[in-house]
Protein backbone atom coordinates (compact mmCIF):
# COMPACT_ATOMS: atom_id res chain seq x y z
CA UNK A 1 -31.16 -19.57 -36.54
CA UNK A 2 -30.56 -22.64 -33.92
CA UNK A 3 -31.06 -21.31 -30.18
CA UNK A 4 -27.27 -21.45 -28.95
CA UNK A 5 -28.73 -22.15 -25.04
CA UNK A 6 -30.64 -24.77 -26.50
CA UNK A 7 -28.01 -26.58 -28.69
CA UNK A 8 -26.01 -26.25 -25.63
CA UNK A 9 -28.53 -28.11 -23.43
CA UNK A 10 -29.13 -30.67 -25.93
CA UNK A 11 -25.32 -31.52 -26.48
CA UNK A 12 -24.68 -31.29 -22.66
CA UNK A 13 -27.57 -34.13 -22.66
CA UNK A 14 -26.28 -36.25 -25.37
CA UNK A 15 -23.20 -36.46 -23.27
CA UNK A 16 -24.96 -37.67 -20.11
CA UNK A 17 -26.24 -40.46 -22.23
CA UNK A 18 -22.45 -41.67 -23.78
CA UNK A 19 -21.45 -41.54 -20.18
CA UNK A 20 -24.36 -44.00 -19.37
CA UNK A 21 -23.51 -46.28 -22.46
CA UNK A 22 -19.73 -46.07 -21.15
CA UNK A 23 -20.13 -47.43 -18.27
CA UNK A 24 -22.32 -50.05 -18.97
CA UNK A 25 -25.45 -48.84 -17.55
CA UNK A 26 -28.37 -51.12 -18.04
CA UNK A 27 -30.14 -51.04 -21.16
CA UNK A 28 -33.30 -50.06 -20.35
CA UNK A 29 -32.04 -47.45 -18.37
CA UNK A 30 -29.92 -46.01 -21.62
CA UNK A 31 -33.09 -46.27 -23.41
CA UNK A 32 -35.21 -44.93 -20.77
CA UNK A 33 -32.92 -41.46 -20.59
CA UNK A 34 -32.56 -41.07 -24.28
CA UNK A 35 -36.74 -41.35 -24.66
CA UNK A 36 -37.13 -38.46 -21.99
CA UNK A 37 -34.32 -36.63 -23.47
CA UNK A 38 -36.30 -35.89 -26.67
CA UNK A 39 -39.57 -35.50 -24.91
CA UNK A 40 -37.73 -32.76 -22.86
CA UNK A 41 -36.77 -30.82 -26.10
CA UNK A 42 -40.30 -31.96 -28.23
CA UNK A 43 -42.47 -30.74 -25.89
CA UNK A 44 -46.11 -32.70 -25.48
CA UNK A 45 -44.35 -35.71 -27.42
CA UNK A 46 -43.99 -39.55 -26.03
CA UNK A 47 -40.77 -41.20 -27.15
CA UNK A 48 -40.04 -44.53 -27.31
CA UNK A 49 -38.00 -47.26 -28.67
CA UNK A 50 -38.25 -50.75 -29.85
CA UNK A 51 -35.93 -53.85 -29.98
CA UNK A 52 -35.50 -55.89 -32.91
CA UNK A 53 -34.51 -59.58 -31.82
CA UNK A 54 -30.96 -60.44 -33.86
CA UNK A 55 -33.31 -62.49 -36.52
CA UNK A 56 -34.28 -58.93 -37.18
CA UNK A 57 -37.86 -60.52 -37.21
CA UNK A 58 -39.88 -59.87 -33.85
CA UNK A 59 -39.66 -56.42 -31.30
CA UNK A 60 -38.22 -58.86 -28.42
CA UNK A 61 -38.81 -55.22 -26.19
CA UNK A 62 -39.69 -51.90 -25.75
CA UNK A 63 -39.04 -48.70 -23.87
CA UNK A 64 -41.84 -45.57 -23.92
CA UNK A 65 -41.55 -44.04 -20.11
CA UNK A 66 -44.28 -42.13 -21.20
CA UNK A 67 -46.95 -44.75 -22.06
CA UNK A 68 -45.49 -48.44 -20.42
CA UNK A 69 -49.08 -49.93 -21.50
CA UNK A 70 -47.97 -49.25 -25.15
CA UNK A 71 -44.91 -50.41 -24.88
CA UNK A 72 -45.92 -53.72 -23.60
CA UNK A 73 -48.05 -53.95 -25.69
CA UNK A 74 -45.40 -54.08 -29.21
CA UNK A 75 -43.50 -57.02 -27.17
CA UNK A 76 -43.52 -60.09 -29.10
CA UNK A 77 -45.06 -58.76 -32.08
CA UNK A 78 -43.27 -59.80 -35.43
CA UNK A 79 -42.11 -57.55 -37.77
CA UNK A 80 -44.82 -56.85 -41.00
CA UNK A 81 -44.74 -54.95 -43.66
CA UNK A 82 -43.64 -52.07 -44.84
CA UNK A 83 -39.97 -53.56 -44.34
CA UNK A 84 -37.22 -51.82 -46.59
CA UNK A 85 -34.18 -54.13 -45.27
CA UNK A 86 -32.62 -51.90 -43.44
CA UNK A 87 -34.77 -49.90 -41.56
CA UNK A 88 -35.90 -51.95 -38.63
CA UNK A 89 -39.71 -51.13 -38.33
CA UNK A 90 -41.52 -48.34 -40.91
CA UNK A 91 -44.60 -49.58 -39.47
CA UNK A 92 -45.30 -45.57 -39.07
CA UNK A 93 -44.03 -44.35 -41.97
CA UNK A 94 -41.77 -41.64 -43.42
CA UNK A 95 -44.29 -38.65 -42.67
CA UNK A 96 -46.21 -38.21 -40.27
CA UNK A 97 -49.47 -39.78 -39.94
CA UNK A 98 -52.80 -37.82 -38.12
CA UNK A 99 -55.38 -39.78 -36.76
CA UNK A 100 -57.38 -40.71 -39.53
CA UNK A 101 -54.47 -41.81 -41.47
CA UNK A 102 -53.72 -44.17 -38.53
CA UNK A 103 -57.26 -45.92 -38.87
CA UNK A 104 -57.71 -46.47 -42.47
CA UNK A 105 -53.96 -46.28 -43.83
CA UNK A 106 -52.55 -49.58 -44.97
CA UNK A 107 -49.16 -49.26 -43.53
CA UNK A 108 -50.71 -50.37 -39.87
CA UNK A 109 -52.23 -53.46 -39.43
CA UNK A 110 -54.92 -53.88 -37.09
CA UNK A 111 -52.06 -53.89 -34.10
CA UNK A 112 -50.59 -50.88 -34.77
CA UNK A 113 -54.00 -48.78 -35.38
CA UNK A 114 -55.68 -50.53 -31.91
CA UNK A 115 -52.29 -49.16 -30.11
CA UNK A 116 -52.52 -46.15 -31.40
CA UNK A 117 -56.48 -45.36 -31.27
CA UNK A 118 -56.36 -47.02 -27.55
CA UNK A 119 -53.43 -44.60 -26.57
CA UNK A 120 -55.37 -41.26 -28.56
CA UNK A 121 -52.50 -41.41 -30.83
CA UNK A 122 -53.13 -38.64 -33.41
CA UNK A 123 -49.55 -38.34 -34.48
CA UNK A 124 -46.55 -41.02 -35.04
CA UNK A 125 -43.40 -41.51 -36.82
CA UNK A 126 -40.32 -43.66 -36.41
CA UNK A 127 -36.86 -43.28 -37.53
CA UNK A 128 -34.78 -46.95 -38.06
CA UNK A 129 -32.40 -47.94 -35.44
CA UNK A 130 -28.97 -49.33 -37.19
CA UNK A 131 -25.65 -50.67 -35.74
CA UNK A 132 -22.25 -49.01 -37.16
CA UNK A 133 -22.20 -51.54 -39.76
CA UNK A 134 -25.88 -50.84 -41.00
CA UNK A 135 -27.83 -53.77 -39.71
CA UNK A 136 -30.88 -52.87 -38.61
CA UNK A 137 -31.33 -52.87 -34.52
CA UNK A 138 -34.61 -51.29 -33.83
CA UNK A 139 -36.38 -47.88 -34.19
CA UNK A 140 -37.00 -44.63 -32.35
CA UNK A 141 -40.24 -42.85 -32.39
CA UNK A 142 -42.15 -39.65 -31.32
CA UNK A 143 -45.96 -40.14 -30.95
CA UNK A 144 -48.38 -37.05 -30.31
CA UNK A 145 -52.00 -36.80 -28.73
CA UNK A 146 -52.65 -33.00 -30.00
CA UNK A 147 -51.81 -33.85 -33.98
CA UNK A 148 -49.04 -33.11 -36.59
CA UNK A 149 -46.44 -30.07 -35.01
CA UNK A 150 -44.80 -27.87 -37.00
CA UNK A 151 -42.49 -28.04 -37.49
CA UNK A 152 -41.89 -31.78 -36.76
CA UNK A 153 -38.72 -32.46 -34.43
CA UNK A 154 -36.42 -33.39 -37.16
CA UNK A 155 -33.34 -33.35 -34.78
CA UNK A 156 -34.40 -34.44 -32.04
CA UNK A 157 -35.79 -37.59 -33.57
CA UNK A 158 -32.30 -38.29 -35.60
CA UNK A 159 -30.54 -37.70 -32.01
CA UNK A 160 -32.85 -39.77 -30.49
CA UNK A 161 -32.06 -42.76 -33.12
CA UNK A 162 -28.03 -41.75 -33.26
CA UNK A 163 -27.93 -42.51 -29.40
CA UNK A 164 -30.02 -45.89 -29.42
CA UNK A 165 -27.75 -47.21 -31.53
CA UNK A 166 -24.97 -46.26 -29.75
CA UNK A 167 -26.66 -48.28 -26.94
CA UNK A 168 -28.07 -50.97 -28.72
CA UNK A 169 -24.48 -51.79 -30.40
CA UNK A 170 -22.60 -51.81 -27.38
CA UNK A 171 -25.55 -53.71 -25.38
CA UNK A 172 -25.25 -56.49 -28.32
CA UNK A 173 -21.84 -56.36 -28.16
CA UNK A 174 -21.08 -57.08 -24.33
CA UNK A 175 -23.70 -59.70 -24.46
CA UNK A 176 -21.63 -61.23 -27.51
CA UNK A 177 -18.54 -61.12 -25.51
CA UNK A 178 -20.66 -63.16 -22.59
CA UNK A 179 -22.00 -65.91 -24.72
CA UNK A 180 -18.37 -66.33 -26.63
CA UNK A 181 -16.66 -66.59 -23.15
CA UNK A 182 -19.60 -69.05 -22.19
CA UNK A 183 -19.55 -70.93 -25.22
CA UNK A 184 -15.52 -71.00 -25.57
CA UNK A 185 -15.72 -72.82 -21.78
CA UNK A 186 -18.40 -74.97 -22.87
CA UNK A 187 -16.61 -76.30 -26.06
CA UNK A 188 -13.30 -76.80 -24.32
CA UNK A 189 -15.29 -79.03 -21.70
CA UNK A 190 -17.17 -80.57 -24.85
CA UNK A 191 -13.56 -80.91 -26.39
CA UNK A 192 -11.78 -82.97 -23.25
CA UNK A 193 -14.44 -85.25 -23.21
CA UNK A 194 -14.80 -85.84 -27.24
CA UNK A 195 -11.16 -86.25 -27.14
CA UNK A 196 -11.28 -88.79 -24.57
CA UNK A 197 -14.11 -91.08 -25.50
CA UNK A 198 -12.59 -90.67 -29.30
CA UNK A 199 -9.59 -92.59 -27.87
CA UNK A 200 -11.64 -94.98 -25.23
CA UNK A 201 -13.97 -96.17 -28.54
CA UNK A 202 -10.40 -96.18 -30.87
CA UNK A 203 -8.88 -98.33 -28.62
CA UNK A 204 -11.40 -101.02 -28.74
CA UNK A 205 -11.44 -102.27 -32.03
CA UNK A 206 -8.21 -104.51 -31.35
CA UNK A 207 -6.04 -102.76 -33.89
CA UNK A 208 -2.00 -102.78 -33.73
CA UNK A 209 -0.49 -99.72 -32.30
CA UNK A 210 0.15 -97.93 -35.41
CA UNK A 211 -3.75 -98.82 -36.89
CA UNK A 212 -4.38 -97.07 -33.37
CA UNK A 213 -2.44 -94.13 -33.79
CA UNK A 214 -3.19 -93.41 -37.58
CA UNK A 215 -7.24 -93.65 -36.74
CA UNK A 216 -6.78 -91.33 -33.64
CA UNK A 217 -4.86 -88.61 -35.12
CA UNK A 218 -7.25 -88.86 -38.08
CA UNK A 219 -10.52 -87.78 -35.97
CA UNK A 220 -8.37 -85.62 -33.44
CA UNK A 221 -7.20 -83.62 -36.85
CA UNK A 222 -11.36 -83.56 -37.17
CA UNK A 223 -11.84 -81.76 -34.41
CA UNK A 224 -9.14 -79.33 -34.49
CA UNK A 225 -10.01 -78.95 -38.45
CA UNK A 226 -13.41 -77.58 -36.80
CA UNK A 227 -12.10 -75.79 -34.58
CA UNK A 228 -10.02 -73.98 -36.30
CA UNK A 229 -13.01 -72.75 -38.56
CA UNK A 230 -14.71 -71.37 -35.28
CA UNK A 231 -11.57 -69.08 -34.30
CA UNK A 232 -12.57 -67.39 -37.39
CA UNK A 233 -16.40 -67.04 -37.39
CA UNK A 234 -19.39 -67.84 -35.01
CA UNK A 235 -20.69 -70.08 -37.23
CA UNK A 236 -19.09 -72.26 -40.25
CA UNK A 237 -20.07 -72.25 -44.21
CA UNK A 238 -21.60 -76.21 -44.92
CA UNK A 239 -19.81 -76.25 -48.32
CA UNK A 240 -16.33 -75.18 -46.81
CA UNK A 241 -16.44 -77.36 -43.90
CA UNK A 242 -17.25 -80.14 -45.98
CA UNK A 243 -14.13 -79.42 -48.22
CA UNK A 244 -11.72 -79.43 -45.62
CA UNK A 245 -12.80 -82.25 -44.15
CA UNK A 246 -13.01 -84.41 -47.16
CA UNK A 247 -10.12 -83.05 -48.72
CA UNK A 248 -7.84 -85.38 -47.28
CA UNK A 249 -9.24 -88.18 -49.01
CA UNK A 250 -10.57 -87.79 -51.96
CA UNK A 251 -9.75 -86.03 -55.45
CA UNK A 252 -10.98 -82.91 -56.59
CA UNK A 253 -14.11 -84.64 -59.15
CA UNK A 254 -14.41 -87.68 -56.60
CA UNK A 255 -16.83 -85.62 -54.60
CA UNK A 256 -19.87 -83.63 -55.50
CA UNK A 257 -20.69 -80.94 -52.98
CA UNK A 258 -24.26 -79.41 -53.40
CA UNK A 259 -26.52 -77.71 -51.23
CA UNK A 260 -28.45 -74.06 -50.50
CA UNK A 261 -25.83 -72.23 -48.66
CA UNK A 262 -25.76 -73.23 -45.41
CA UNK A 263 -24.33 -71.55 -41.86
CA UNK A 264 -23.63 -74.53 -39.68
CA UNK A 265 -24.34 -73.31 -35.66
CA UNK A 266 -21.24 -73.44 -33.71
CA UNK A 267 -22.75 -76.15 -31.56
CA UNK A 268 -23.01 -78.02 -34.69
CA UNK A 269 -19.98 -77.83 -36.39
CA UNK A 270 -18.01 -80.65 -34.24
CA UNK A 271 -20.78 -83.49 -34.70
CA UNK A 272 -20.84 -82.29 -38.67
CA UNK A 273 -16.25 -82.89 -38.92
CA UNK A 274 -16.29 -85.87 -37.27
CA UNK A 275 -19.62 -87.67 -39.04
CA UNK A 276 -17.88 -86.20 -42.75
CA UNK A 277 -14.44 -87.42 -41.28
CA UNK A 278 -15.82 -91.15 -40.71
CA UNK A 279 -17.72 -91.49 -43.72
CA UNK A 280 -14.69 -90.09 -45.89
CA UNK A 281 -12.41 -92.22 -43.76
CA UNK A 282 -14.80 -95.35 -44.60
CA UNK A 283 -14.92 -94.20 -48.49
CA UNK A 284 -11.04 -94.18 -48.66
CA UNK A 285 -10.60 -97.69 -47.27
CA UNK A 286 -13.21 -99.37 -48.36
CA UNK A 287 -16.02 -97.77 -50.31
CA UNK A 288 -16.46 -95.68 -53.52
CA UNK A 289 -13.32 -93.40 -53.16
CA UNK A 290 -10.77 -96.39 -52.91
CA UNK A 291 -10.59 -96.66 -56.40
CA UNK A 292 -10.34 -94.05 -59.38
CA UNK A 293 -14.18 -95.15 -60.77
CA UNK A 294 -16.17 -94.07 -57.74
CA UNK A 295 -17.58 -91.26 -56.25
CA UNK A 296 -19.33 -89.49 -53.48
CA UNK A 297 -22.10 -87.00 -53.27
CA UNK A 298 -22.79 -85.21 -50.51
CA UNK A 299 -25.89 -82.60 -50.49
CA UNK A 300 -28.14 -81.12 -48.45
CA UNK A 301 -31.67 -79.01 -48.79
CA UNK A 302 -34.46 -77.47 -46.49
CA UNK A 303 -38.08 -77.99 -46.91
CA UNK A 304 -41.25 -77.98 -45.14
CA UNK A 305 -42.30 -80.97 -43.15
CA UNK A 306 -46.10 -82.23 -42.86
CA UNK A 307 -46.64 -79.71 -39.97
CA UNK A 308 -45.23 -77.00 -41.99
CA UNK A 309 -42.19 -77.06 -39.83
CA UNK A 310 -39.38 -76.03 -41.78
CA UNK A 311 -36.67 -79.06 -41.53
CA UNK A 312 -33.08 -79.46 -42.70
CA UNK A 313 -31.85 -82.68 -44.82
CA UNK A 314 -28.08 -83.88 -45.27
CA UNK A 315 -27.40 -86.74 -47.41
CA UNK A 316 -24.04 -88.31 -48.35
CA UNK A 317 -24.40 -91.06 -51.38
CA UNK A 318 -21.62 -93.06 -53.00
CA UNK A 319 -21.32 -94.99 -56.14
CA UNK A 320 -19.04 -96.68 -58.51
CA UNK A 321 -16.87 -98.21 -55.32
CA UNK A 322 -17.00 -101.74 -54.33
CA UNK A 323 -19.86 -104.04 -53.37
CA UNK A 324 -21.52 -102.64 -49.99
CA UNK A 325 -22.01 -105.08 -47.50
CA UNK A 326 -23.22 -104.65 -44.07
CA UNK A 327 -20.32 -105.02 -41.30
CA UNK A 328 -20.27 -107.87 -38.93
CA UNK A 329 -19.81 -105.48 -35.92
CA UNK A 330 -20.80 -101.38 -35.56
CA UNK A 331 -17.95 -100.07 -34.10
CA UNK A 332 -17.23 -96.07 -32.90
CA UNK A 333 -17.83 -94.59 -36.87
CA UNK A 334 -21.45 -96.07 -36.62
CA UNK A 335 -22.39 -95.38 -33.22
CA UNK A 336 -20.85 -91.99 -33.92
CA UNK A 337 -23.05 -91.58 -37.17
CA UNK A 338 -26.14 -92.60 -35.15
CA UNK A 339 -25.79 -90.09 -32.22
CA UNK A 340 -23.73 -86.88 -33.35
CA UNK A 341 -27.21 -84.90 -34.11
CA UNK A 342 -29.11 -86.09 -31.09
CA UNK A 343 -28.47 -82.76 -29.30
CA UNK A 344 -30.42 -81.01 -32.24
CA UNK A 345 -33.26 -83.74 -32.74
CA UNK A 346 -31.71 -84.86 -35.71
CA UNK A 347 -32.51 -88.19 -36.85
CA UNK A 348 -29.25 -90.41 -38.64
CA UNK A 349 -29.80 -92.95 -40.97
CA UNK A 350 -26.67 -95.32 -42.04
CA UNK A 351 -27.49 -97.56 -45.57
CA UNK A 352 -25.16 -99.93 -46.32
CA UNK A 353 -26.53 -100.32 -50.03
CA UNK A 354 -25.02 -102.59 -52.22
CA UNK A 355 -23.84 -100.00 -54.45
CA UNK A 356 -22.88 -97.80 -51.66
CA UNK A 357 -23.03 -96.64 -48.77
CA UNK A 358 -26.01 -94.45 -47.83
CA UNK A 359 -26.13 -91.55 -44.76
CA UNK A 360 -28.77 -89.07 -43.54
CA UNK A 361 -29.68 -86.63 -41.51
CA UNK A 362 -33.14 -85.03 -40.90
CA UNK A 363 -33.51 -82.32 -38.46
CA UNK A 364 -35.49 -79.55 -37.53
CA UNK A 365 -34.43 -75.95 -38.87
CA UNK A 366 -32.69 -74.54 -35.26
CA UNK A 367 -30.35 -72.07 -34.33
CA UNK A 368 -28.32 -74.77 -32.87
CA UNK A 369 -27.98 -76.64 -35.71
CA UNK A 370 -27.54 -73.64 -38.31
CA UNK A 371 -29.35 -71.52 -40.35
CA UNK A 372 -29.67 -70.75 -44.63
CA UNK A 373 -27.96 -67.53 -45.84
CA UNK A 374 -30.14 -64.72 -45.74
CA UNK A 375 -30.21 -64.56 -49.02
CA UNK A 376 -31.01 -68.03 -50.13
CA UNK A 377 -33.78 -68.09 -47.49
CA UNK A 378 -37.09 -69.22 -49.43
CA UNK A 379 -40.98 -69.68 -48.37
């Protein structure tokens, strides 16, 4: 039968903790209370918790008040096996382990069984960290130097994990809210600008007033076409963007859109509408979609580069329009073309092929420029 004194206690501590994650308290500090919390209630444990990165792939940090060396010492480390998708690190298993489970059983890799052996770590298990919506954030867990107790701390250790991701969610989430109020005043000043050199380059090709006007509003529609994708998500689908940007100017079975799923960086998106909004602006006037026989293909892929740097490669192709020639001039659409991925290392490549024209880009897998669904994500 539960001790009512001690359920008392332990709610009247949970508490103390929501106040800290109320208002805002540091993270480490959250953390910090909620591992001496359950070493209050376990008594002879060490509690601690670990950060997953948001790749989900590397503990960017970790908080054990009790032992800081071993804590420091799961910084930086990426994430191995086991690894069930949502539980952020099993590295210790469902049960717990004694000693000579830690030194000989397979679920630790050498890391895990030096931390443990170096800290006299007879006893470990870990309990996954998740946000509301499941993903996983991390993982709370109760070490021992004296062996297996009995019985184990069940509650305690699913308290422990309820209340770091309380923390961890709202952590991630004010630090979202910083880096979309950031970003938001960093596009608007990226905006201004864009909009401003679009009409200083417009302006110089010596076109009537109306050529002027009809070209402007055509990459000014461009940008707000992005735009309007990133009010609705941090980052933009490859395939959709591409769509709505072509759409305009081409029939349905005029363009071929193909290409691993794709989740185009925010940063990214602009320099993606306006390089698909001059080549499909080109196409329409004067290359493969100005007549009913041509087409356009527009793909893209990732694969590993010489280094074994994973890369990113966009190509658009047409065919079946008009014989290519090179222009006498390169005006804004080329220069544009040329430049737009510079800010992610990409390098452009404009082909004007006699049977049409030929664009690509080649750039190294980034956050900035995007990322494959999680999914489609291969070796």
């Amino acid at each position: 039968m539960p001790d009512p004194v001690q359920t008392s206690r332990l709610l009247e501590r949970q508490v103390n903790v929501l106040e800290m994650i109320a208002r805002d308290a540091t993270l480490d500090d959250v953390l910090d209370r909620i591992c001496r919390l359950a070493e209050s209630f376990a008594p002879g444990s060490m509690a601690g918790v670990t950060v997953l990165d948001r790749g989900g792939m590397t503990f960017e940090h970790c908080v054990m008040p009790s032992a800081p060396s071993f804590a420091a010492g799961i910084a930086g480390v990426e994430v191995g096996p086991p690894h069930d998708g949502t539980c952020a690190a099993a590295v210790f298993g469902g049960t717990p382990v004694s000693s000579s489970d830690v030194e000989n059983d397979e679920r630790f890799d050498p890391l895990w069984r030096k931390l443990n052996t170096d800290h006299d770590v007879r006893a470990i298990r870990s309990r996954p960290v998740c946000s509301a919506d499941g993903r996983a954030l991390g993982s709370f867990f109760i070490a021992y130097k004296d062996g297996v107790p009995d019985p184990w701390p069940e509650e305690i250790e699913a308290v422990g994990a309820r209340l770091a991701g309380l923390a961890l969610d709202r952590h991630r989430a004010t630090e979202r809210q910083k880096l979309i109020v950031g970003e938001m005043q960093h596009r608007l000043k990226n905006l201004f600008a864009a909009v401003l050199s679009i009409a200083a380059q417009t302006s110089q090709g010596g076109a009537t007033t109306a050529e002027f006007l009809k070209a402007f509003e055509g990459r000014v529609l461009a940008l707000a076409n992005a735009h309007d994708l990133l009010t609705r998500d941090e980052s933009a689908d490859l395939a959709e963007l591409t769509r709505r940007i072509v759409a305009p100017f081409a029939g349905d079975e005029s363009v071929e859109i193909t290409g691993q799923p794709f989740k185009v960086a925010p940063s990214a998106v602009v320099p993606f509408s306006l390089v698909l909004h001059e080549l499909a602006t080109n196409a329409a006037k004067y290359g493969a979609l100005s007549n009913s026989a041509g087409r356009a293909r527009v793909s893209w892929k990732s694969y590993r580069g010489e280094n074994g740097e994973r890369r990113f490669k966009f190509k658009w192709e047409e065919t079946g329009g008009p014989r290519v020639a090179p222009p006498g001039r390169s005006g804004f659409g080329t220069l544009l073309m040329k430049q737009a991925f510079a800010d992610v290392e990409g390098q452009s490549r404009l082909v004007h092929a006699p049977e049409g024209l030929r664009f690509r880009i080649d750039a190294p897998m980034s956050g900035r420029l995007g990322r494959l669904h999680e999914a489609s994500k291969t070796s």
